[in-house]
N, C-alpha and C. Protein backbone atom coordinates (compact mmCIF):
# COMPACT_ATOMS: atom_id res chain seq x y z
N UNK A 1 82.26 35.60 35.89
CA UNK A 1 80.89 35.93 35.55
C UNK A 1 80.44 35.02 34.41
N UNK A 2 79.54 34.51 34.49
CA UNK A 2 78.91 33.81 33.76
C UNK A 2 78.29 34.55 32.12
N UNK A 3 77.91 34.04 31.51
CA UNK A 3 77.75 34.84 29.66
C UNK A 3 76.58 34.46 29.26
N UNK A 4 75.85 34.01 30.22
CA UNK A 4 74.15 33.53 30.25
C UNK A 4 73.13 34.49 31.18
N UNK A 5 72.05 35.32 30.84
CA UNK A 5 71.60 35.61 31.47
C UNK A 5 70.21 34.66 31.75
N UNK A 6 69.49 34.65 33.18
CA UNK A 6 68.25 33.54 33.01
C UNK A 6 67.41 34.22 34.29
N UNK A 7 66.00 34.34 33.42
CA UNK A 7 65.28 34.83 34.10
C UNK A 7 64.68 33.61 35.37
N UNK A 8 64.46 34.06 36.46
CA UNK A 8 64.18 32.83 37.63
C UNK A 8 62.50 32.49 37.21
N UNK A 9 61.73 33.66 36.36
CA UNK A 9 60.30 33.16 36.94
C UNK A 9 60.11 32.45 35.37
N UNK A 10 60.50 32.86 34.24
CA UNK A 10 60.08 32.27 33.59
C UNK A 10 61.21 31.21 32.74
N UNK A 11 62.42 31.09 33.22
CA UNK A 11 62.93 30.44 32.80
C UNK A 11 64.41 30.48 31.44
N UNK A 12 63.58 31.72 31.03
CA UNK A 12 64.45 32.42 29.98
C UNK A 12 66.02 32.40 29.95
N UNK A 13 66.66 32.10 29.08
CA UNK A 13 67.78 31.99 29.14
C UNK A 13 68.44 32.76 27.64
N UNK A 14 69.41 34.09 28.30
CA UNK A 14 70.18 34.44 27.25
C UNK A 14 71.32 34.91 27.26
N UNK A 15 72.19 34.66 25.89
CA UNK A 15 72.86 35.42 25.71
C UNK A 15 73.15 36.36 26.10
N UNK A 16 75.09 37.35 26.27
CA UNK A 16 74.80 38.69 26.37
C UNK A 16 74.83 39.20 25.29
N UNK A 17 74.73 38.37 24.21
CA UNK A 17 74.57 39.27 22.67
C UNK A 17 73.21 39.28 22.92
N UNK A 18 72.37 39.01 23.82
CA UNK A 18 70.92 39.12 23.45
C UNK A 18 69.95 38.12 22.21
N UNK A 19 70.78 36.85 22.50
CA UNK A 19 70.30 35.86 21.97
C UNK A 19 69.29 34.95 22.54
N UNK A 20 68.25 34.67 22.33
CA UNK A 20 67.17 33.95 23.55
C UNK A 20 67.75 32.48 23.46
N UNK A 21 67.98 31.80 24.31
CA UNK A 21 68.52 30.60 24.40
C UNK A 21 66.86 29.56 24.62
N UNK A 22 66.87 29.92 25.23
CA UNK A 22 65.26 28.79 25.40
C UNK A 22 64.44 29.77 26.19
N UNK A 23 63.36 29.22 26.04
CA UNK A 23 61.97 30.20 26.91
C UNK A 23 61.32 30.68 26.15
N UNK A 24 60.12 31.96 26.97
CA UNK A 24 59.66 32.84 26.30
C UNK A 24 60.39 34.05 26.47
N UNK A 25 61.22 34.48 27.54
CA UNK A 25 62.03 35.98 27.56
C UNK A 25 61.42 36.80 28.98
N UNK A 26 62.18 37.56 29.06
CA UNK A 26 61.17 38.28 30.54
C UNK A 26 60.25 38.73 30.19
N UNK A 27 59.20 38.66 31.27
CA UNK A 27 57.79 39.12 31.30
C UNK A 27 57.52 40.72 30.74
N UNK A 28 56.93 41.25 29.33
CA UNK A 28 56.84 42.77 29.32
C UNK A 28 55.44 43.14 29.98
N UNK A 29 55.61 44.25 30.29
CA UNK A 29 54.75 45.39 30.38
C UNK A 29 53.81 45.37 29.54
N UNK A 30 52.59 46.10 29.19
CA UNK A 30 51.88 46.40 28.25
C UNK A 30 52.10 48.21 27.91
N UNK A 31 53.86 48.39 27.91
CA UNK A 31 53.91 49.55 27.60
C UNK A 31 54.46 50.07 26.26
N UNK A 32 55.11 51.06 26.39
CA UNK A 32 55.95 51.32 24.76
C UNK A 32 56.69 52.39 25.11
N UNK A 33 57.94 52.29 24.28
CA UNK A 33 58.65 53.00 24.50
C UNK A 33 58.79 54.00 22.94
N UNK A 34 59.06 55.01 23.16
CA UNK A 34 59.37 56.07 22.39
C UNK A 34 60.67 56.10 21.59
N UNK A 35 60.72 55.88 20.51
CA UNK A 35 62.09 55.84 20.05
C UNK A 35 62.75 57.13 19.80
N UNK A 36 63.95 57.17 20.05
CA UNK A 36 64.32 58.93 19.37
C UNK A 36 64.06 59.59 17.92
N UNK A 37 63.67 58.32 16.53
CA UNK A 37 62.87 58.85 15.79
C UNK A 37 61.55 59.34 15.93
N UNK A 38 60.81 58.98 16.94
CA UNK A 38 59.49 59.50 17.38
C UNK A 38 58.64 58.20 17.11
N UNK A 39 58.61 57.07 17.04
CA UNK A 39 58.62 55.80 16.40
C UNK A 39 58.32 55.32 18.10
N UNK A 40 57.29 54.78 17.76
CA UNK A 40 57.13 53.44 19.01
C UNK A 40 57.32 52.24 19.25
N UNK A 41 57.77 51.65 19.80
CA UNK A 41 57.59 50.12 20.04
C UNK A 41 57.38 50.02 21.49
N UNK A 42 56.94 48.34 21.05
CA UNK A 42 56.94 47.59 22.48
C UNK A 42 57.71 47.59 23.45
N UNK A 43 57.60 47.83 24.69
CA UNK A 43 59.06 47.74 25.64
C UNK A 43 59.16 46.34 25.66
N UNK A 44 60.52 46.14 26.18
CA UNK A 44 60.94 44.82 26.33
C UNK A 44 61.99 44.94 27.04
N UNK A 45 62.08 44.25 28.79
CA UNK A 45 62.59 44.74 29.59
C UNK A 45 64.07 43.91 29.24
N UNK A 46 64.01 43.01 28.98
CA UNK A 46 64.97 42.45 28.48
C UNK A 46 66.68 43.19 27.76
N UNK A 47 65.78 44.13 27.09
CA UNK A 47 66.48 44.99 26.34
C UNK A 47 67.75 45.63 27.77
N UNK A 48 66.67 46.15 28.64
CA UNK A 48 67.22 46.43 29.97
C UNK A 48 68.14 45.91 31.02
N UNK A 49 67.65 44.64 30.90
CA UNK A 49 68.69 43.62 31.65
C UNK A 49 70.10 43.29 30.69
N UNK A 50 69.86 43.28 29.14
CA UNK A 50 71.00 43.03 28.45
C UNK A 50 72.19 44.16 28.75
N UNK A 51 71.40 45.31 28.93
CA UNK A 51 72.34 46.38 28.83
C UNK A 51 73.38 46.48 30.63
N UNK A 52 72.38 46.39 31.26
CA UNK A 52 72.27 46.56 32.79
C UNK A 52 73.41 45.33 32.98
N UNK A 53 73.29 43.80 32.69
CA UNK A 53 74.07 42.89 32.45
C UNK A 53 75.46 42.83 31.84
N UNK A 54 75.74 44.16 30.57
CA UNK A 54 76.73 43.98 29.78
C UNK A 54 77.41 45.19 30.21
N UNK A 55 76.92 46.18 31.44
CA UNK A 55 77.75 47.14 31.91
C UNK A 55 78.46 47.03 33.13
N UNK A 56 77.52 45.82 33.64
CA UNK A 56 78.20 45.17 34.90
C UNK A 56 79.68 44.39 34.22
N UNK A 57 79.43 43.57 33.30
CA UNK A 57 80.41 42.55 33.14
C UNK A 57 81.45 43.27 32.79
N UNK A 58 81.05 44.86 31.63
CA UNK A 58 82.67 45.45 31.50
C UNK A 58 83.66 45.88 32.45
N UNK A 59 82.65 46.09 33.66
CA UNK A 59 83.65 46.61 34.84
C UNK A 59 83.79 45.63 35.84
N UNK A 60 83.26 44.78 35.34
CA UNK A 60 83.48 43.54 36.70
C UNK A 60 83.14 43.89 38.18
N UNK A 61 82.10 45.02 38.07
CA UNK A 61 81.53 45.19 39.45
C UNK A 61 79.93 44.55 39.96
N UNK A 62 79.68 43.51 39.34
CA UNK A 62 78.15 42.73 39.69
C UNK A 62 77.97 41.72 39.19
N UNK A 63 77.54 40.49 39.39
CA UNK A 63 77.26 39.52 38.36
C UNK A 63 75.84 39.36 37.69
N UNK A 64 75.40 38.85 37.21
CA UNK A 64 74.15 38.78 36.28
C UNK A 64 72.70 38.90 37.74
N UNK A 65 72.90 37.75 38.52
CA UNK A 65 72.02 38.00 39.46
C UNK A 65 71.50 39.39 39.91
N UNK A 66 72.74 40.22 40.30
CA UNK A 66 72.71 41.69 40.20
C UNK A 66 72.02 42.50 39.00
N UNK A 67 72.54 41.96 37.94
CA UNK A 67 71.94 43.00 37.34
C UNK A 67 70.30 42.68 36.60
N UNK A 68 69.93 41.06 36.72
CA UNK A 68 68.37 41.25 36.91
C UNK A 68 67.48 41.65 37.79
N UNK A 69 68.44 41.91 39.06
CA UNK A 69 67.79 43.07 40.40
C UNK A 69 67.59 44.40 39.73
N UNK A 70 68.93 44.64 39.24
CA UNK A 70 68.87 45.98 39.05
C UNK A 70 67.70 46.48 38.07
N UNK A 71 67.74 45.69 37.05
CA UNK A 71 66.69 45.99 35.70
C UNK A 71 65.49 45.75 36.47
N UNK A 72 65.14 45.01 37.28
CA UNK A 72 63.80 44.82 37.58
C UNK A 72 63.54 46.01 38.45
N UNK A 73 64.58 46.84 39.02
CA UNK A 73 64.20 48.34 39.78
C UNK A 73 64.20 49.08 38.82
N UNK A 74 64.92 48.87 37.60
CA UNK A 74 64.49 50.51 36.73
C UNK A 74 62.89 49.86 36.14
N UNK A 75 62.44 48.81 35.27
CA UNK A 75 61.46 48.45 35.78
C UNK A 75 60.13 49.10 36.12
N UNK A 76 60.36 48.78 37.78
CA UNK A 76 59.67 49.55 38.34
C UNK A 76 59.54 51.04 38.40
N UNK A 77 60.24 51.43 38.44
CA UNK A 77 60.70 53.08 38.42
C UNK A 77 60.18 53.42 37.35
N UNK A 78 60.53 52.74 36.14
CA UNK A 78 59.29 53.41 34.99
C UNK A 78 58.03 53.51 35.21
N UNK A 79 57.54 52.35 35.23
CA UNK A 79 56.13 52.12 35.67
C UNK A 79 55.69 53.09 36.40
N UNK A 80 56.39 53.41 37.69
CA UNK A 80 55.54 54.51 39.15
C UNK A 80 55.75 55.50 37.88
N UNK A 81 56.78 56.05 37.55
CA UNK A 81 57.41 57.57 37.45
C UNK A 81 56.51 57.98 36.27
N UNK A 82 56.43 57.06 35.29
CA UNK A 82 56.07 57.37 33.71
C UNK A 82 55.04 57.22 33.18
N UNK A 83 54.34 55.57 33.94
CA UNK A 83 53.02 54.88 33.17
C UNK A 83 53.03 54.48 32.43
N UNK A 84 52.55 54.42 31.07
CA UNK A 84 52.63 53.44 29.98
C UNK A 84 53.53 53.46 29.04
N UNK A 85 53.74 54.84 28.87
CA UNK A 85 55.18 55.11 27.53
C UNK A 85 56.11 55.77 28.24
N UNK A 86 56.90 55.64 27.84
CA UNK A 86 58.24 56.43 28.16
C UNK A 86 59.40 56.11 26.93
N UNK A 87 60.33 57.69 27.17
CA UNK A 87 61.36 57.25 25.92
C UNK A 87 62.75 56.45 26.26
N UNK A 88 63.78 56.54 25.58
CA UNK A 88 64.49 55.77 25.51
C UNK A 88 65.34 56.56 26.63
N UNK A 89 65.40 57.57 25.90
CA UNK A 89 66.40 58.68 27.41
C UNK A 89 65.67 58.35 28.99
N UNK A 90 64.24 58.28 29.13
CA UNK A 90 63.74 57.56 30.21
C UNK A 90 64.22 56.54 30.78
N UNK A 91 64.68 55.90 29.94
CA UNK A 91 64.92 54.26 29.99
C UNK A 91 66.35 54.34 30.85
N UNK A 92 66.99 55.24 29.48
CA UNK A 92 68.81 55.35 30.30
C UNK A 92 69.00 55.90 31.71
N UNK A 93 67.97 57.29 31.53
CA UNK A 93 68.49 57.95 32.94
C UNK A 93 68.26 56.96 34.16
N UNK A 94 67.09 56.04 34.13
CA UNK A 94 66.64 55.16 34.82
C UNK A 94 67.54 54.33 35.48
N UNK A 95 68.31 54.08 34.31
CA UNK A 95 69.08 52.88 34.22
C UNK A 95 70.27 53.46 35.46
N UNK A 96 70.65 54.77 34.77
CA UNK A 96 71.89 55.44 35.27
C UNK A 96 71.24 55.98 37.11
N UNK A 97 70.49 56.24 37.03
CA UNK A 97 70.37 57.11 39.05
C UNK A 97 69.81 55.11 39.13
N UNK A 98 69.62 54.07 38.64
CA UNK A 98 69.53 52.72 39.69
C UNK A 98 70.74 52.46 39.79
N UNK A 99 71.74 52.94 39.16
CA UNK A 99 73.34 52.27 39.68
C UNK A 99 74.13 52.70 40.44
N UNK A 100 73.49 54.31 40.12
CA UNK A 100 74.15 55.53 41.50
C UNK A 100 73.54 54.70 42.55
N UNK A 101 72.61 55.23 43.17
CA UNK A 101 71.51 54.29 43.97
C UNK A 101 72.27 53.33 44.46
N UNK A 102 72.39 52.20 43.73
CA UNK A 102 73.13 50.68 44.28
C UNK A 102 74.52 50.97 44.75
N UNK A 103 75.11 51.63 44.73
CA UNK A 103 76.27 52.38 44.68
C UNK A 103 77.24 51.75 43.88
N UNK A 104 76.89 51.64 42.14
CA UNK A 104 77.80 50.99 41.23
C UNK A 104 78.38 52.03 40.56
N UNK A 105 79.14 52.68 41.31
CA UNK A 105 79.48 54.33 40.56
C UNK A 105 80.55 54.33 39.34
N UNK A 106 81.27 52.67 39.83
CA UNK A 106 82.01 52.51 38.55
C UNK A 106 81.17 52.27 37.05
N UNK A 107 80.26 51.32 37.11
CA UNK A 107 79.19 50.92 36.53
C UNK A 107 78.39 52.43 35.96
N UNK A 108 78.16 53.12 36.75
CA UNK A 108 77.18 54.05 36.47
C UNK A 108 77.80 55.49 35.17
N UNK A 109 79.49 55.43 36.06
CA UNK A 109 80.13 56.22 35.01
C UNK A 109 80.54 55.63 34.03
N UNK A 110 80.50 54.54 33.64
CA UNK A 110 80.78 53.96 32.41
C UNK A 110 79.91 53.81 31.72
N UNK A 111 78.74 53.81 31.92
CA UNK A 111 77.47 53.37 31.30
C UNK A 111 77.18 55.36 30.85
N UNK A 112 77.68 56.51 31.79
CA UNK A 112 76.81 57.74 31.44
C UNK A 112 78.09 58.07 30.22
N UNK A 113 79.73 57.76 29.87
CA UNK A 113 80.32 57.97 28.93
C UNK A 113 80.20 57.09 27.95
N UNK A 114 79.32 56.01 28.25
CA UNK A 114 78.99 55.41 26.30
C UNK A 114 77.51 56.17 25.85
N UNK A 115 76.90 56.48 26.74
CA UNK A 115 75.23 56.95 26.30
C UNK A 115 76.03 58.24 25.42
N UNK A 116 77.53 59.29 26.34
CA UNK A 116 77.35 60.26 26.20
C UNK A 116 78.29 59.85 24.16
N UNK A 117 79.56 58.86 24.32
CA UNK A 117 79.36 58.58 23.11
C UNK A 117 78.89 58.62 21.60
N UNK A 118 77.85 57.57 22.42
CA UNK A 118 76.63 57.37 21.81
C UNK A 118 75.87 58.81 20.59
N UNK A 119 75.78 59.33 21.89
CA UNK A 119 74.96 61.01 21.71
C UNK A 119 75.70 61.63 20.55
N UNK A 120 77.48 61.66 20.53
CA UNK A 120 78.35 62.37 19.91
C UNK A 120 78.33 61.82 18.27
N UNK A 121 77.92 60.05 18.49
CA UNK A 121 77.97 59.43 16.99
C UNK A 121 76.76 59.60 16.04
N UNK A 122 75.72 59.58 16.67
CA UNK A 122 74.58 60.57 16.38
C UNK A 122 74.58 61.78 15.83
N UNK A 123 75.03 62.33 17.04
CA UNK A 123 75.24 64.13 16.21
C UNK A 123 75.98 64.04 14.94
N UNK A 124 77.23 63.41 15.00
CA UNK A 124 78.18 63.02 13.72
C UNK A 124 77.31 62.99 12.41
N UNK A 125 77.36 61.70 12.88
CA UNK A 125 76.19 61.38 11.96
C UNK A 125 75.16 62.41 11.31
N UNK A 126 74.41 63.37 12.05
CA UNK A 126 72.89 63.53 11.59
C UNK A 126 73.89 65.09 10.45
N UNK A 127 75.34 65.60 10.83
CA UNK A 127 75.74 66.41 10.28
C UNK A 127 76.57 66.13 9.23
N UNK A 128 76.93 64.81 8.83
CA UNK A 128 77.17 64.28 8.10
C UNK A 128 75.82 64.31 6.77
N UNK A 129 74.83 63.73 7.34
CA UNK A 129 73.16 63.81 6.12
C UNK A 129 73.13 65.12 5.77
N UNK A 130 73.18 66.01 6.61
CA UNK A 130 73.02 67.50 6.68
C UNK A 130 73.53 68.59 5.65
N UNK A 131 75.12 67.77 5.76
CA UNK A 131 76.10 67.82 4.69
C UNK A 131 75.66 67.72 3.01
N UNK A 132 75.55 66.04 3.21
CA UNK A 132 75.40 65.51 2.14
C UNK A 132 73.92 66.13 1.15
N UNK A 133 73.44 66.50 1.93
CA UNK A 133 72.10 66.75 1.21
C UNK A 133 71.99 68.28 0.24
């Protein structure tokens, strides 16, 4: 597997640290995403393909081509399902029923035990401040 991701329409070329190598980057939306502080930003599908890209490569079940298919179906799926904002858990579950879907079930369970991780270092965390305060 290659360690470059590159978008076909505009040229973009990156990193899987999510480094832009040349270009402008994939095409966004004019949407926003919801952060779990309640905090908005810009979407940036990119964000999507890095992740979608770096869950393929841990399991060695897709190569990059694949997984700018794949990001470009969750993508879409936001867009129909959500419209202009959506949150980040939007983003994941998205991420997670397009890999069931593709039938990347290795991919898909590896990707739903780091979100779930994820979730646990958080909680840690927020009872840790909780603590301290």
């Amino acid at each position: 597997m290659t360690d470059r991701v590159v978008d076909a329409r505009t040229g973009a070329a990156l990193d899987l640290q999510g480094e832009l190598i040349r270009g402008e980057g994939i095409p966004r939306p004019a949407v926003e995403v919801v952060k779990r502080s309640g905090a908005t930003v810009p979407f940036d599908a990119q964000r999507i393909l890095l992740a979608v890209a770096r869950a393929g490569q841990a399991t060695g079940e897709f190569t990059i081509d694949r997984a700018r298919a794949l990001a470009s179906c969750v993508v879409a799926q936001l867009q129909l399902s959500k419209g202009r904002s959506f949150s980040v858990e939007d983003i994941q579950d998205a991420v997670e029923l397009n890999l069931m879907q593709a039938g990347h079930f290795k991919t898909a369970r590896s990707f739903i035990r780091y979100r779930e991780q994820h979730r646990q270092m958080r909680e840690q965390k927020q009872t840790v401040v909780d603590v301290g305060a």
